[in-house]
Protein backbone atom coordinates (compact mmCIF):
# COMPACT_ATOMS: atom_id res chain seq x y z
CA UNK A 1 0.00 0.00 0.00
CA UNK A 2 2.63 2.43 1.17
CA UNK A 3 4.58 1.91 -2.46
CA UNK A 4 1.72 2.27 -4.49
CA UNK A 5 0.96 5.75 -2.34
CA UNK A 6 4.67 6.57 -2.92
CA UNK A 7 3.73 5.93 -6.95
CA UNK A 8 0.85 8.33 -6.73
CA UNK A 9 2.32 10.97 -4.98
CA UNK A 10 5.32 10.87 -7.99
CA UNK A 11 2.95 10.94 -10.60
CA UNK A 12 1.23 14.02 -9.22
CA UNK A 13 4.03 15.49 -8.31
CA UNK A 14 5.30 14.95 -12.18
CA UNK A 15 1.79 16.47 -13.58
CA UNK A 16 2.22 19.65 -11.40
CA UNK A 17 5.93 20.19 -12.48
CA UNK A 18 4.33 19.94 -16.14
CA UNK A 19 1.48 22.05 -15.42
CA UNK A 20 3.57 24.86 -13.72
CA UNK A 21 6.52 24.90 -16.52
CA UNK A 22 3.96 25.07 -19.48
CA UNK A 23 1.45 27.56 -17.55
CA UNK A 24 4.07 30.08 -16.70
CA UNK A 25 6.28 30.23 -19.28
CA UNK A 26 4.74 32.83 -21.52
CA UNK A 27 4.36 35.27 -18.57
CA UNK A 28 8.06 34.30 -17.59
CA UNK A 29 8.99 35.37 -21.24
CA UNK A 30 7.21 38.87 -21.42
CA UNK A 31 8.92 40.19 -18.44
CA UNK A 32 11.83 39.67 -20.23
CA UNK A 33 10.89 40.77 -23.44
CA UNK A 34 12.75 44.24 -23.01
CA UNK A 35 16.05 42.62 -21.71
CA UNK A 36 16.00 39.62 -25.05
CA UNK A 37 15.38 42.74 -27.79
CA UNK A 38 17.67 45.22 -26.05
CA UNK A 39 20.26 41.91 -26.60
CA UNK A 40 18.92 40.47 -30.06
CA UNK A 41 17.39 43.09 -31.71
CA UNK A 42 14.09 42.72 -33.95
CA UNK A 43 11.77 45.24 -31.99
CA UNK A 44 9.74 45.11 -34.78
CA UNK A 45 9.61 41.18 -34.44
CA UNK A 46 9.11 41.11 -30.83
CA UNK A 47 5.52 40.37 -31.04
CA UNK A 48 6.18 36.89 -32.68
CA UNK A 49 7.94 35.79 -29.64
CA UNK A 50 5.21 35.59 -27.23
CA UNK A 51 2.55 34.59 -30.13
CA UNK A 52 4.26 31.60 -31.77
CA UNK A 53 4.34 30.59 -27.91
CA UNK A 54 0.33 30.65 -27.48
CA UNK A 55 -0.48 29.89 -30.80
CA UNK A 56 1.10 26.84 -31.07
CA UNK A 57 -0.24 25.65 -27.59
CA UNK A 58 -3.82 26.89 -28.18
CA UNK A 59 -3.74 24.85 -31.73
CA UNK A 60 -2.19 21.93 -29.54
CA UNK A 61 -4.67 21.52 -27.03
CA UNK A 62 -7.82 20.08 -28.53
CA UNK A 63 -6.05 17.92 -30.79
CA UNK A 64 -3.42 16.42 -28.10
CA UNK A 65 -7.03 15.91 -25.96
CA UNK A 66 -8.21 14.12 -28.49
CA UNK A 67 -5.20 11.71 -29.58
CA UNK A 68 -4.88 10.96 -25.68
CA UNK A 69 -8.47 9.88 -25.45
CA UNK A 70 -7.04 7.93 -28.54
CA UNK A 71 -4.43 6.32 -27.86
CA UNK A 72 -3.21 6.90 -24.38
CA UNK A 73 -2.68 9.50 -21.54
CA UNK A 74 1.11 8.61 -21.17
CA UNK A 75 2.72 8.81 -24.04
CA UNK A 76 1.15 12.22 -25.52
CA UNK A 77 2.40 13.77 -21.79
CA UNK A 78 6.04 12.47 -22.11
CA UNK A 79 5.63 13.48 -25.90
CA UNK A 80 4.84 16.98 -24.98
CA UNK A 81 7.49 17.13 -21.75
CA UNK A 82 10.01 16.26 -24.74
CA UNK A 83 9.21 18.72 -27.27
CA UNK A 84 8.68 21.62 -24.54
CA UNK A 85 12.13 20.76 -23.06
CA UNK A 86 13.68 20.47 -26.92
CA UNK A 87 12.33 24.29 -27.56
CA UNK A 88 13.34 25.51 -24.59
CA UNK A 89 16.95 24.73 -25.10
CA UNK A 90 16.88 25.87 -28.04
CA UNK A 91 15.79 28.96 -26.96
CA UNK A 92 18.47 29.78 -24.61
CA UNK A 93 20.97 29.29 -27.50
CA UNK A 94 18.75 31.89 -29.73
CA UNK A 95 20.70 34.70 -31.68
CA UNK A 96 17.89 36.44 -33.37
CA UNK A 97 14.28 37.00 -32.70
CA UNK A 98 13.16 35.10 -35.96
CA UNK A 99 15.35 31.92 -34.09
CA UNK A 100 13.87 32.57 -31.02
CA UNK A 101 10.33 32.88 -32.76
CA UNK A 102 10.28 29.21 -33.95
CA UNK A 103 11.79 27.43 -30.97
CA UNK A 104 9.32 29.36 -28.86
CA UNK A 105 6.47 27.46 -31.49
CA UNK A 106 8.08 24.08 -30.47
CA UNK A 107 7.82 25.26 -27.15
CA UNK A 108 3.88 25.71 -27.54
CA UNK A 109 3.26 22.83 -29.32
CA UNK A 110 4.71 20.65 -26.20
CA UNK A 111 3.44 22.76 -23.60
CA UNK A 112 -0.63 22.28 -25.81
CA UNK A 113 -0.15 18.73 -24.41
CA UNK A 114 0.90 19.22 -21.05
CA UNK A 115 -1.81 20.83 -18.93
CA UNK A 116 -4.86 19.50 -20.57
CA UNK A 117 -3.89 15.87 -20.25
CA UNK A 118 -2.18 16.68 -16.40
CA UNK A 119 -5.82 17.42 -15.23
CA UNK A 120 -7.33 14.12 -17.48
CA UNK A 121 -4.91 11.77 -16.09
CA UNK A 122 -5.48 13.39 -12.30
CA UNK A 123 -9.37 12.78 -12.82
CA UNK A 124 -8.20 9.29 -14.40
CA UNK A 125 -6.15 8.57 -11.43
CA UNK A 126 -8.62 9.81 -8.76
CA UNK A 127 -12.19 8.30 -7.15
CA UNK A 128 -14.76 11.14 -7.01
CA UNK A 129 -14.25 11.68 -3.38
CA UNK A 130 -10.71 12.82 -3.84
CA UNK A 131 -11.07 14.50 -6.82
CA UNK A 132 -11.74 17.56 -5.11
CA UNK A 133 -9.25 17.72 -3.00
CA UNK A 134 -6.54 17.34 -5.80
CA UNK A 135 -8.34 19.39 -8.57
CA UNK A 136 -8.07 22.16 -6.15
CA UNK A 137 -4.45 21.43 -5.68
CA UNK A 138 -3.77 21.18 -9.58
CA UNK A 139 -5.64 24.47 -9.83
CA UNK A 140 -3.72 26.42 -7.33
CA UNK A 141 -0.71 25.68 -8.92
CA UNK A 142 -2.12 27.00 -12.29
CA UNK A 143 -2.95 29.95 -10.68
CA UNK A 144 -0.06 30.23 -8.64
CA UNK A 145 2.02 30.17 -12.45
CA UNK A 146 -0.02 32.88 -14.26
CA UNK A 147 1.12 35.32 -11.35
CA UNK A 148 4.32 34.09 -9.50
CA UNK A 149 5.77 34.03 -13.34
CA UNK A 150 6.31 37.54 -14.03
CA UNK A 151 8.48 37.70 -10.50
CA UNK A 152 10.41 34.55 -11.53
CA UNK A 153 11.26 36.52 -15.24
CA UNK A 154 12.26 40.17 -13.37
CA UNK A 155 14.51 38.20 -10.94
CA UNK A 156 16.04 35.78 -13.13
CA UNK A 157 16.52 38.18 -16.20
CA UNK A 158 18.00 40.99 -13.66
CA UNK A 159 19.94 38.56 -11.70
CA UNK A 160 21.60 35.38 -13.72
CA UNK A 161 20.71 36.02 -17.77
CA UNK A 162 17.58 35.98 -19.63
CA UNK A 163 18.58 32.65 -21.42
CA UNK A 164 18.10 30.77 -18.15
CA UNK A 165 14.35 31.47 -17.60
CA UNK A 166 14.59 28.89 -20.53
CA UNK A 167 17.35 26.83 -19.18
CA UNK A 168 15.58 26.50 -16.10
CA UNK A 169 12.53 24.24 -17.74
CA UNK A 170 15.35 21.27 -18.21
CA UNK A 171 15.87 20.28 -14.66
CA UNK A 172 12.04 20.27 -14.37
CA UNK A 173 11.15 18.86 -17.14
CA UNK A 174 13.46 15.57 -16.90
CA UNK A 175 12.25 15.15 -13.06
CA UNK A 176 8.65 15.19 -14.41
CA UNK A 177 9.61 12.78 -16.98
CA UNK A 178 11.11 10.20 -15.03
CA UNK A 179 8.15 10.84 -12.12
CA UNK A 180 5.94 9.94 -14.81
CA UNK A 181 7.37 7.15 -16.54
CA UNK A 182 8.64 5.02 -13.53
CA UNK A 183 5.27 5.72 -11.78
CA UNK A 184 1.97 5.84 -13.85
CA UNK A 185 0.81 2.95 -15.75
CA UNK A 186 -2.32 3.57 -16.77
CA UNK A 187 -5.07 1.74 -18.50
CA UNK A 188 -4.23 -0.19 -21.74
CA UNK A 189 -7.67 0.01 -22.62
CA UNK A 190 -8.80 2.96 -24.99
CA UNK A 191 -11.01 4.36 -27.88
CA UNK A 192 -9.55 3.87 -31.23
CA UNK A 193 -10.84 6.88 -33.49
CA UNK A 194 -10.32 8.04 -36.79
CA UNK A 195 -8.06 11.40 -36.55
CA UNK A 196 -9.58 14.46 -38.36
CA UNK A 197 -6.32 15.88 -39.69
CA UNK A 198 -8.92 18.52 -41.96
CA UNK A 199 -10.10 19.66 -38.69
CA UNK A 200 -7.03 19.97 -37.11
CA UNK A 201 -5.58 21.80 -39.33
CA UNK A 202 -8.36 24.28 -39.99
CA UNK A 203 -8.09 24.94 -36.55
CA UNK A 204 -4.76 25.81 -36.54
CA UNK A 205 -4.83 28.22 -39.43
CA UNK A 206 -7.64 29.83 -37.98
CA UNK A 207 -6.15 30.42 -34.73
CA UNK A 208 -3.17 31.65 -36.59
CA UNK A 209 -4.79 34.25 -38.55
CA UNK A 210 -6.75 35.51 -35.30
CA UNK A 211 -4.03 35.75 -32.92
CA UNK A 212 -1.35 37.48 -35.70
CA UNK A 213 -4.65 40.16 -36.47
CA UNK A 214 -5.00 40.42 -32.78
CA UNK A 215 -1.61 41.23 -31.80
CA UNK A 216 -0.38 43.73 -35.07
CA UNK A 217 -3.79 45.24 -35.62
CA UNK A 218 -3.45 48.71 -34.07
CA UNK A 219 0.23 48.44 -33.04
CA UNK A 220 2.32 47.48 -36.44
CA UNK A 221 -0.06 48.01 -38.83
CA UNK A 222 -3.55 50.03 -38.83
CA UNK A 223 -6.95 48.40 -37.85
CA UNK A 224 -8.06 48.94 -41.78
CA UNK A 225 -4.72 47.83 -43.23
CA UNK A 226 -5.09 45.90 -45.61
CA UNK A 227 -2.95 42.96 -43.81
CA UNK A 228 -5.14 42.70 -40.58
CA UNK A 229 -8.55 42.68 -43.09
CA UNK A 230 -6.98 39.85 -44.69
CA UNK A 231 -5.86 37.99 -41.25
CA UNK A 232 -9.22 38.62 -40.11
CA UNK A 233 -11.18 37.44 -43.57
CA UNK A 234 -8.62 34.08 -43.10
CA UNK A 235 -9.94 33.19 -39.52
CA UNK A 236 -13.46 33.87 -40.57
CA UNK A 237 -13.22 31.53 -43.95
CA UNK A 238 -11.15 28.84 -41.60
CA UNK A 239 -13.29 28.87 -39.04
CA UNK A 240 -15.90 28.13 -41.08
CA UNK A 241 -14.47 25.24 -42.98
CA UNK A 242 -13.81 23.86 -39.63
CA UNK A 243 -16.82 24.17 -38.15
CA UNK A 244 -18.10 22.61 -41.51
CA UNK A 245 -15.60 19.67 -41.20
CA UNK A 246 -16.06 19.36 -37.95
CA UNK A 247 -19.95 18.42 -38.20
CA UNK A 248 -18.85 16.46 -41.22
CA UNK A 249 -16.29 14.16 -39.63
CA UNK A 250 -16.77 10.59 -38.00
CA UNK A 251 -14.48 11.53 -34.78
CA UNK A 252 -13.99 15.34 -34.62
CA UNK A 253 -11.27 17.23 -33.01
CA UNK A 254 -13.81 19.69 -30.80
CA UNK A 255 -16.99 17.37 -30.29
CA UNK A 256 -19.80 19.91 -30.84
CA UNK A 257 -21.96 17.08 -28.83
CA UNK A 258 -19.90 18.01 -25.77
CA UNK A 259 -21.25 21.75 -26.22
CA UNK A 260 -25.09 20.03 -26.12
CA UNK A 261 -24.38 19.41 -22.08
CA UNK A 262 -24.79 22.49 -20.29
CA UNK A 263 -22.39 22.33 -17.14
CA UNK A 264 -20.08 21.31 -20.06
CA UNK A 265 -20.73 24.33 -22.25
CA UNK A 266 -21.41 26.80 -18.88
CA UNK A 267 -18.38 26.30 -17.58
CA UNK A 268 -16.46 26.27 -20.55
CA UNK A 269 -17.93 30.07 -21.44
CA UNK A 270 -17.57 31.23 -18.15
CA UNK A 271 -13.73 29.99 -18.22
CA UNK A 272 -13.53 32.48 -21.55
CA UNK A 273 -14.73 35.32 -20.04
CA UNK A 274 -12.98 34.67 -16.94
CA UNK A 275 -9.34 34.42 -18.36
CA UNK A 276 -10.10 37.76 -20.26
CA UNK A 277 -10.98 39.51 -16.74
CA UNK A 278 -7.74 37.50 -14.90
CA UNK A 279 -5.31 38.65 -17.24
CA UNK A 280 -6.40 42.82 -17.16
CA UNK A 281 -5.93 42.19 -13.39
CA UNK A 282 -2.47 40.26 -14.01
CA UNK A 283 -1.08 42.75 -16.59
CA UNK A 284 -1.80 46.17 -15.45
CA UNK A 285 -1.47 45.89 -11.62
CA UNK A 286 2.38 45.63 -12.22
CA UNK A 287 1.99 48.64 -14.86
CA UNK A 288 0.75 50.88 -12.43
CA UNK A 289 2.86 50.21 -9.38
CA UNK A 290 5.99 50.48 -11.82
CA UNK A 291 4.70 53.18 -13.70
CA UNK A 292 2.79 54.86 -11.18
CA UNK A 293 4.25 54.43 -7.76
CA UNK A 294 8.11 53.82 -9.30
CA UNK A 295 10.10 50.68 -9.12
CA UNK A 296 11.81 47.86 -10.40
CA UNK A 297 10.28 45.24 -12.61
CA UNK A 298 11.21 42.59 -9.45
CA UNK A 299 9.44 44.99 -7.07
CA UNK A 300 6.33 45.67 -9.16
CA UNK A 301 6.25 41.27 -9.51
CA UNK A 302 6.46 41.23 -5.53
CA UNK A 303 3.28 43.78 -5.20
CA UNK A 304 1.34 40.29 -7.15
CA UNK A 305 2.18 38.19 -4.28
CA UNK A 306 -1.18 38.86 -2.99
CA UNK A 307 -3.05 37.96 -5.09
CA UNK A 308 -1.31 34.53 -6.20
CA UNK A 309 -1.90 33.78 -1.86
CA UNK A 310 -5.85 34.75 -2.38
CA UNK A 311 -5.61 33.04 -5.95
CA UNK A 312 -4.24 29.86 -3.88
CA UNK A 313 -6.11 29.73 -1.34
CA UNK A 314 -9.74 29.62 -3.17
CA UNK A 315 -8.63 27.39 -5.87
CA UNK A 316 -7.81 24.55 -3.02
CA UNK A 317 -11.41 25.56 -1.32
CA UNK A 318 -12.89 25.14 -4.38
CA UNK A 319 -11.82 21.61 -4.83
CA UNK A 320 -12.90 20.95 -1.26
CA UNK A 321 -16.42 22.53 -1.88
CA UNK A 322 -17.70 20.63 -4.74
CA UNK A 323 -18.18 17.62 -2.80
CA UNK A 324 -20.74 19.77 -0.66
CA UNK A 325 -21.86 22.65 -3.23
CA UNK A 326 -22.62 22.61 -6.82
CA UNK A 327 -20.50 24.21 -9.23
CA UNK A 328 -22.77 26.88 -9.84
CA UNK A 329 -22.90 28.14 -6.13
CA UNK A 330 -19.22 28.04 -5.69
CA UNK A 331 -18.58 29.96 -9.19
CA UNK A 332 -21.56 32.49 -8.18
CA UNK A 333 -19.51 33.32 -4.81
CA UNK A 334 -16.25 33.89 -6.83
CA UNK A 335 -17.84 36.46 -9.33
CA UNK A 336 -19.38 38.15 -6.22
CA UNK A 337 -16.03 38.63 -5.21
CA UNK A 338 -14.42 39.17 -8.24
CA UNK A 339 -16.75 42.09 -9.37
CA UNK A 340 -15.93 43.40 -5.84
CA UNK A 341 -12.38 42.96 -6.65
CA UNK A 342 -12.70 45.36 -9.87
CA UNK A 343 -14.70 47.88 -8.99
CA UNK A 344 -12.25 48.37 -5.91
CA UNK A 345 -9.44 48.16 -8.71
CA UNK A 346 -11.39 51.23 -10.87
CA UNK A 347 -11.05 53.71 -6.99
CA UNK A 348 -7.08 53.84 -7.69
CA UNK A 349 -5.51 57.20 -7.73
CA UNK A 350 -1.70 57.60 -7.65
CA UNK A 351 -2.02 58.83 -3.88
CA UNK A 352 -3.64 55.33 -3.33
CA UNK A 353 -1.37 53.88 -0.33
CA UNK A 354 0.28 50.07 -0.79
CA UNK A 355 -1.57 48.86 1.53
CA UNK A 356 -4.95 49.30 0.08
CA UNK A 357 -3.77 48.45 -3.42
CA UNK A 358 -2.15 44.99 -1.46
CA UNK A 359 -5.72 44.83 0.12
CA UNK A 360 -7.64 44.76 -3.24
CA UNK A 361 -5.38 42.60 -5.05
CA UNK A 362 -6.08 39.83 -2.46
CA UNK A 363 -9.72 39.78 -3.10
CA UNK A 364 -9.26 39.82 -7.14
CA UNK A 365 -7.44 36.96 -6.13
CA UNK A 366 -9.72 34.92 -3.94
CA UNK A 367 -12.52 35.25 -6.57
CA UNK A 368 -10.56 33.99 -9.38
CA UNK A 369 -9.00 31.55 -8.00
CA UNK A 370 -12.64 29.41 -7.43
CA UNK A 371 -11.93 29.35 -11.51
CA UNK A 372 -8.64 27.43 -11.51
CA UNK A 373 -10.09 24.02 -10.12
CA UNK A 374 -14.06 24.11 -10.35
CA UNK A 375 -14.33 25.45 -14.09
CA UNK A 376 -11.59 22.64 -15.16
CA UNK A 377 -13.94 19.85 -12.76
CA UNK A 378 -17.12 20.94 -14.41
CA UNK A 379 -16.11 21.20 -17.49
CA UNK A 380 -14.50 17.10 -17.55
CA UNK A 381 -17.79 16.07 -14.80
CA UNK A 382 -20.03 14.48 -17.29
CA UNK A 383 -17.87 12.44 -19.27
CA UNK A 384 -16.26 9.21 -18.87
CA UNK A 385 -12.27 8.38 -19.84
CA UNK A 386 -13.24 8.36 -23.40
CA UNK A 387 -13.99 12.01 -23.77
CA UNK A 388 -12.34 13.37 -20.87
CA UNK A 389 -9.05 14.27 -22.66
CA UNK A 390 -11.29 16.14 -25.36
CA UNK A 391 -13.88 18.02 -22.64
CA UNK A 392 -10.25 19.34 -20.08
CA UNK A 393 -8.22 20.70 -23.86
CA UNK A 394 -11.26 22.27 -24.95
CA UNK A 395 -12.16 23.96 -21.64
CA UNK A 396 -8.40 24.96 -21.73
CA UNK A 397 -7.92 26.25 -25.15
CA UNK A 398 -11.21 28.29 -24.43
CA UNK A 399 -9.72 30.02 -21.37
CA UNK A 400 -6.35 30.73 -23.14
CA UNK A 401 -8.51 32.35 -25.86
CA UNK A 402 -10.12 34.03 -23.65
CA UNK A 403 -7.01 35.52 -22.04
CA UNK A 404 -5.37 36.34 -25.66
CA UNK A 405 -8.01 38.08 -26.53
CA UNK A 406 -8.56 40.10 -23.51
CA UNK A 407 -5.19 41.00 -23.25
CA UNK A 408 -5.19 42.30 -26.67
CA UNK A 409 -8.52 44.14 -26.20
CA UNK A 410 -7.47 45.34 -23.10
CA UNK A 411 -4.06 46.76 -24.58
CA UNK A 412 -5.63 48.49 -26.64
CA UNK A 413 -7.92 49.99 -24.27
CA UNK A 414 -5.19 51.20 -22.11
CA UNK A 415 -2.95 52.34 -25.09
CA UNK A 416 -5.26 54.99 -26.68
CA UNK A 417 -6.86 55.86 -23.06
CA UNK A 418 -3.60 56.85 -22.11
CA UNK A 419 -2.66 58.72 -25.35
CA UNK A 420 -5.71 60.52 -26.05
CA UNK A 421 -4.59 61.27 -21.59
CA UNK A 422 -1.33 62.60 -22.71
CA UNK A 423 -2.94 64.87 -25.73
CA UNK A 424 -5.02 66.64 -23.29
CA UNK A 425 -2.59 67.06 -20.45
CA UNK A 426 0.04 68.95 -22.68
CA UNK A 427 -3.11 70.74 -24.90
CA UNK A 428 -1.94 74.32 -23.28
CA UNK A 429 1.92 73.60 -24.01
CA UNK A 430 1.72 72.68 -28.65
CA UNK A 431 0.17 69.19 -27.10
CA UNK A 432 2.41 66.46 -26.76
CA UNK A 433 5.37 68.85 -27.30
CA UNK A 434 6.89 68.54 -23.97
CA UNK A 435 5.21 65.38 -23.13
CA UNK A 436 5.74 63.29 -26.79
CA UNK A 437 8.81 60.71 -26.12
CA UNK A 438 7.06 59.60 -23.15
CA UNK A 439 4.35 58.77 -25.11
CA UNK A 440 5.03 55.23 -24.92
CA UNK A 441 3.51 53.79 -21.20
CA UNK A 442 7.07 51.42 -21.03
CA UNK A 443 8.99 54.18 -21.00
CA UNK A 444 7.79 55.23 -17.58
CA UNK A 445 8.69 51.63 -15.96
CA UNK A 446 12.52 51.91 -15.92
CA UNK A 447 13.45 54.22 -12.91
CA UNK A 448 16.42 55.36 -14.66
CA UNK A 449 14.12 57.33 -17.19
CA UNK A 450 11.90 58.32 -14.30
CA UNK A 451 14.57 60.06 -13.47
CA UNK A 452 15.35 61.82 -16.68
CA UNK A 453 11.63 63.49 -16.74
CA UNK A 454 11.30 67.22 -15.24
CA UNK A 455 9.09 66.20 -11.62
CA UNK A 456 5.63 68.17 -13.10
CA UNK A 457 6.10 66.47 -16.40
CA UNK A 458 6.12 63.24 -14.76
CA UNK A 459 3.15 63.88 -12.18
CA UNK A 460 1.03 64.68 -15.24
CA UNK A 461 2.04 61.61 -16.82
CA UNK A 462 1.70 59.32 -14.19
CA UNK A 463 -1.37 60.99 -13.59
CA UNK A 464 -2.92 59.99 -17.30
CA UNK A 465 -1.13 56.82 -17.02
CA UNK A 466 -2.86 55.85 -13.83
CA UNK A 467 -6.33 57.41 -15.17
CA UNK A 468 -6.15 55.25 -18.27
CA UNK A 469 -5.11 51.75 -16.34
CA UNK A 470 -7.87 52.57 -13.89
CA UNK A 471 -10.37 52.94 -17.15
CA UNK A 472 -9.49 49.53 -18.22
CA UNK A 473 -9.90 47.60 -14.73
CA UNK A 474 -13.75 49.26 -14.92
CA UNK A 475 -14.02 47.82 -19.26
CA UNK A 476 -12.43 44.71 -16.78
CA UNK A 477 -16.06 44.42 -15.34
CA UNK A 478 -17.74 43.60 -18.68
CA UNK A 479 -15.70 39.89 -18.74
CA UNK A 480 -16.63 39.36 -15.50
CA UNK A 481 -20.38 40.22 -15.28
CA UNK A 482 -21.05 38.43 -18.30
CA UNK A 483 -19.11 35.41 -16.69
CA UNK A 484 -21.62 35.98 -13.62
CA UNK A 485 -25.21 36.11 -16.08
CA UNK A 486 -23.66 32.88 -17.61
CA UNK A 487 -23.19 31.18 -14.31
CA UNK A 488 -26.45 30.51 -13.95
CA UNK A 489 -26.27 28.33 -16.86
CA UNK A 490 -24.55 25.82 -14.89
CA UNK A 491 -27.48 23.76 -13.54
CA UNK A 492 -27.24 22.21 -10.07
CA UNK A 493 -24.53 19.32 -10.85
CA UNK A 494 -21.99 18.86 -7.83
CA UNK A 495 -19.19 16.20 -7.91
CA UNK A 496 -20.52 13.00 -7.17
CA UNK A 497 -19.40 10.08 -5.01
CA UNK A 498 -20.50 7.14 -7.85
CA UNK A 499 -18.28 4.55 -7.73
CA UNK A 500 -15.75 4.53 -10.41
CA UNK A 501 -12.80 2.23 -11.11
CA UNK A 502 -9.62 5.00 -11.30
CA UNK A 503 -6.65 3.94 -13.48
CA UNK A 504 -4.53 1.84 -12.31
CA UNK A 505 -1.24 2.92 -11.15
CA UNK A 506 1.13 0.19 -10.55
């Protein structure tokens, strides 16, 4: 008994280490961002860095769900703990940002396999009665990623080299490997399917197209240029053949059957519009106490530490509570508190003490972190091991849409906020004459160019800059009250105690 225990605990210790490389890598990498093109060069490039990352995981994740429910939890997680490790040392060794661009894309496509099937295999490995308990666990430490990685980038990029918050994934990765593959055996029994490579590949270009228009639309090139109409007519025509293909083919990537059960098709909208109000908390918290207050990018990571502790701390009650609540209550009490969390997020003023800011953060993070484990649970809860791989990418890949997308939107929100700001602070001096190179919100987060701005210059700044973050957390409230309207969608479903045979570990 007390070796097959000592199996389990290295196989979920194995899934975590997956789950926490793949989930924090991209935010590890944008904190860096300015340190890799101030080294490399390619500013114009710089975009492709971080999408080629999500791209190539968001493609990944449906279609690894699916081949897992295929042909095997196992070997599709060791598969993707392979190719993530692969891109990641070839990252460090990058010399350019086109280089860099493609190993980050074999990056993605490893770390599309990783989380989704890390949840599966838990619910595989798990009776209903201790599913809870461990989804909550698996969720805090995907919360836990999305914020502690931005402090892990500042630190290591300011204090060892930027090429080791790559480097760093190796260790990891090769403990999860061996964890895994001396410790789970799972099930030889599985669903042979047909694979829909039209499908998959529609998908792909589609999500291509949309996340390229997404991130150069209104930064590289204009909103009407005639590059981001054509991204944007590509995703529409793809993501129509897919859909078409999809309702065409015998075993489809994304089961549009899935989408007929509603705690299946709740949760999984809620999770979209949740990620999209997570990551304008995530993003521009560390903005304005850089920008605003003043600071390093290690400090303004450190001010987050709040919120990963409230983020934490729910996503382990959640777990506990579905044995006792259904989904829907739990998830109605985390948008309570997230809506509280923004609108005390749209008071801030520059004079705003720490303490208060440290204050609101925490309750942000205590109602999203319900999110982490009972959206994944609900989402998988009415399926059995042939479709669970399928239901826990799909749920995924819908959140990380959600949080592309948001981010983008929300960028963009910020970005002319706080330029049409700057216009009408320096109106009275030949408008953004005195005020023009700091039109750019980064250039206010390096103290060394604080320094370099005349003191009322900078309070007017910092003054727009703060008004125009503040004006997104309050657009931040859209995500999250439609999340709450959709909640009750979820039914009344709770995790049930039905006896079910888990996978066999040893």
């Amino acid at each position: 008994m007390e070796a097959k225990n000592s199996k389990l605990g290295l196989v979920v210790a194995g899934l975590l280490l997956g789950i926490l490389m793949a989930s924090m890598d991209n935010t590890v990498v944008v904190t860096a961002m300015g340190t890799i093109v101030g080294d490399l060069g390619g500013l114009e490039s710089f975009v492709w860095v971080v999408s080629a990352y999500m791209v190539a995981e968001m493609a990944g994740m449906p279609i690894f769900g699916k081949l897992s429910d295929m042909y095997g939890r196992k070997r599709f997680f060791m598969f993707g703990l392979i190719l993530f490790m692969a891109g990641s040392a070839l990252c460090g060794t990058a010399e350019t940002i086109t280089q860099l661009s493609i190993y980050r894309a074999i990056q993605g496509v490893g770390g599309g396999a990783l989380v989704p099937i890390a949840f599966t295999i838990m619910f595989d490995l798990f009776p209903p009665e201790k599913r809870g308990k461990m989804g909550g666990l698996f969720g805090a430490v995907f919360g836990l990623s999305s914020i502690f990685g931005p402090l892990l980038g500042a630190y290591i990029t300011d204090h060892i080299s930027w090429h080791w918050i790559f480097y760093i994934n190796l260790p990891l990765g090769i403990i999860s490997f061996i964890f895994v593959a001396i410790a789970y055996k799972e099930s030889p029994v599985h669903q042979k399917q047909s694979i829909d490579w039209w499908g998959a590949l529609t998908l792909i270009g589609a999500v291509v197209c949309l996340m390229f228009a997404l991130e150069l639309g209104g930064q590289k090139y204009a909103w009407d240029s005639s590059l981001i109409i054509s991204l944007f007519i590509g995703f529409a025509v793809l993501f129509l053949v897919f859909l078409f293909v999809e309702m065409k083919a015998k075993d489809p990537i994304i089961s549009f059957s899935m989408f007929k059960n509603r705690l299946f098709a709740g949760s999984t909208l809620v999770a979209l519009f949740y990620g999209a109000a997570f990551m304008a908390a995530t993003v521009y918290i560390p903005i304005f106490v850089q920008g605003v207050y003043g600071g390093s990018a290690t400090n303004s990571g450190l001010i987050l530490l709040p919120m990963m502790v409230g983020s934490v701390v729910t996503a382990q009650a959640g777990g506990f509570l579905t044995s006792k609540m259904s989904y829907r209550n739990i998830m109605f009490l985390s948008a309570v508190i997230l809506i509280a969390g923004f609108i005390l997020l749209s008071t801030l003023t520059p004079e705003t003490s720490r303490a208060i800011l440290t204050l609101y953060m925490i309750v942000v993070g205590l109602g999203v972190g319900f999110s982490f484990s009972v959206l994944s649970m609900a989402a998988i809860h009415p399926f059995g091991m042939a479709q669970r791989g399928s239901a826990t990418s799909t749920s995924n890949f819908i959140r990380s849409l959600g949080m592309t997308v948001g981010v983008t939107i929300f960028g963009s929100i910020q970005r002319n906020d706080f330029s049409d700001g700057l216009n009408k602070a320096f109106a009275g001096s030949g408008g953004m004459a005195q005020g023009q190179s700091f039109g750019d919100s980064r250039s206010l987060l390096a103290e060394e160019a604080r320094t370099q701005i005349p003191p009322q210059i900078l309070e007017k700044i910092t003054d727009v800059l703060s008004s125009s973050i503040v004006h997104t957390f309050m657009w931040g409230l859209v995500p999250a009250g439609i999340a709450f309207l959709l909640i009750f969608g979820l039914g009344k479903e709770r995790m049930a105690f039905a006896k079910e045979e888990p996978s066999k570990t040893m």
